[in-house]
Protein backbone atom coordinates (compact mmCIF):
# COMPACT_ATOMS: atom_id res chain seq x y z
CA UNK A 1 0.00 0.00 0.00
CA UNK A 2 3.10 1.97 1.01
CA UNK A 3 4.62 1.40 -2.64
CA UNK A 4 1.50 2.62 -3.96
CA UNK A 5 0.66 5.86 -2.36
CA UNK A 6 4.40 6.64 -2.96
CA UNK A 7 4.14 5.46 -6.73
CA UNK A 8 0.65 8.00 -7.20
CA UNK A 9 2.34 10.72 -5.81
CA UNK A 10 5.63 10.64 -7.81
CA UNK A 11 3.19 10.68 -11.05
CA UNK A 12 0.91 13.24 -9.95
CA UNK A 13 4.45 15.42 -8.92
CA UNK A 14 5.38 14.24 -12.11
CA UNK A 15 2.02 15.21 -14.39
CA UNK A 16 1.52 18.74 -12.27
CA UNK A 17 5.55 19.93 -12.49
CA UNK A 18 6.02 22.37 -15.34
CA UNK A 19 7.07 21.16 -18.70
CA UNK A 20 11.06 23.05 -19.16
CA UNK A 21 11.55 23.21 -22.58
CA UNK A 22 15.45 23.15 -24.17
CA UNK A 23 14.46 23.89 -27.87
CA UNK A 24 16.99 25.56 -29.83
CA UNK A 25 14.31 28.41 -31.44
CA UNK A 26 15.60 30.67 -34.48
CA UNK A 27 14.90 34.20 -35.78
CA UNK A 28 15.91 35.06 -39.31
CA UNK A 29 15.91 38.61 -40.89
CA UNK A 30 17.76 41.87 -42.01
CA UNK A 31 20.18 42.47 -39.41
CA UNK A 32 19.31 46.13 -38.20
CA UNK A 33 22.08 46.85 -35.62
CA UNK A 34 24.93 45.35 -34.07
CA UNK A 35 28.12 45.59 -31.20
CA UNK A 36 31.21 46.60 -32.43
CA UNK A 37 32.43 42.97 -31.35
CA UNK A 38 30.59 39.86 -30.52
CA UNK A 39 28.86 40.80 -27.41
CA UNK A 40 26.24 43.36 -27.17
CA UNK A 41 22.75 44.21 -28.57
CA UNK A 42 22.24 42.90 -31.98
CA UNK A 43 19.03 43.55 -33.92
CA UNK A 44 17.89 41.31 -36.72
CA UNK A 45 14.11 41.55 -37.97
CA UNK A 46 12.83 44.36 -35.35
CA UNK A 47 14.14 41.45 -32.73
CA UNK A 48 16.80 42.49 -29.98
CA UNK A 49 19.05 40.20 -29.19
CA UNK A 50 21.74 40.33 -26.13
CA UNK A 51 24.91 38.44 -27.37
CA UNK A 52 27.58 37.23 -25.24
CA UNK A 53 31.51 36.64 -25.91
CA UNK A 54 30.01 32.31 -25.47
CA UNK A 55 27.56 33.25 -28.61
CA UNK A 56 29.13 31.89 -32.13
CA UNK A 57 29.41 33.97 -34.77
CA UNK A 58 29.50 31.95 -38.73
CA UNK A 59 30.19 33.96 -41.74
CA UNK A 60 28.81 30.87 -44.11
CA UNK A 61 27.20 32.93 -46.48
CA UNK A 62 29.15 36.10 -46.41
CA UNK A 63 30.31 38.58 -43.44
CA UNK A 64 27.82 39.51 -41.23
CA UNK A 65 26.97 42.95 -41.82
CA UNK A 66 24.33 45.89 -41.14
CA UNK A 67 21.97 45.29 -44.06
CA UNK A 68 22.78 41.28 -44.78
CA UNK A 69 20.50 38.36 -43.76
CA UNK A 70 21.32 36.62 -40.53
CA UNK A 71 20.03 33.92 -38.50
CA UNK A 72 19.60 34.47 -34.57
CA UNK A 73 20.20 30.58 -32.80
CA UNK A 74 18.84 31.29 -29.09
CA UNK A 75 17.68 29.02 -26.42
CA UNK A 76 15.54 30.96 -24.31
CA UNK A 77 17.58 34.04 -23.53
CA UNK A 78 20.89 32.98 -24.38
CA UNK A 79 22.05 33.42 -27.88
CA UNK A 80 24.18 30.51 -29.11
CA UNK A 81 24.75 31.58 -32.73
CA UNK A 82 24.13 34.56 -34.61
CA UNK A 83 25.35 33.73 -38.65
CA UNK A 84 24.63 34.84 -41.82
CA UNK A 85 22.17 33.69 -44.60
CA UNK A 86 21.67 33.57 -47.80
CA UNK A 87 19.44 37.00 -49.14
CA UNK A 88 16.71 35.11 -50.49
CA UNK A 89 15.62 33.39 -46.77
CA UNK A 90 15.36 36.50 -45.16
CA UNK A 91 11.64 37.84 -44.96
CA UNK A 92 10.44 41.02 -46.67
């Protein structure tokens, strides 16, 4: 009976416990603004972004630049990547 009441309430704890999500979300567009260096506020698509000296920076498609397409890799508030992208992929 023990085993049971112990087994209910470790699924209950386990149904009722917030669900923390580690998805990997992106943000493409037009990359607005950005930091002299690495770290700082960047702004791609109307979207701020803080980056930190950890974030990656990939020049695949070209340097990233005021003007060029980029891609924003963030996992809730920490940016992991910030590269840039091909033109064409970046909405109008």
């Amino acid at each position: 009976m023990k085993l049971l009441s112990v087994l209910v309430v470790s699924v209950c704890a386990f149904l009722l416990a917030p669900q923390v999500s580690h998805a990997i979300d992106e943000h493409t567009g037009t990359l607005e603004s950005r930091p002299q260096g690495k770290a700082g506020t960047w702004v791609v698509g109307g979207r701020r972004f803080e980056a930190t000296d950890k974030t990656e920076l990939e020049a695949e498609y070209g340097p990233i630049k005021v003007g060029g397409c980029a891609v924003v890799e963030y996992e809730g508030k920490s940016v992991l990547f910030i590269k840039s992208e091909e033109a064409q992929k970046c909405p109008k």
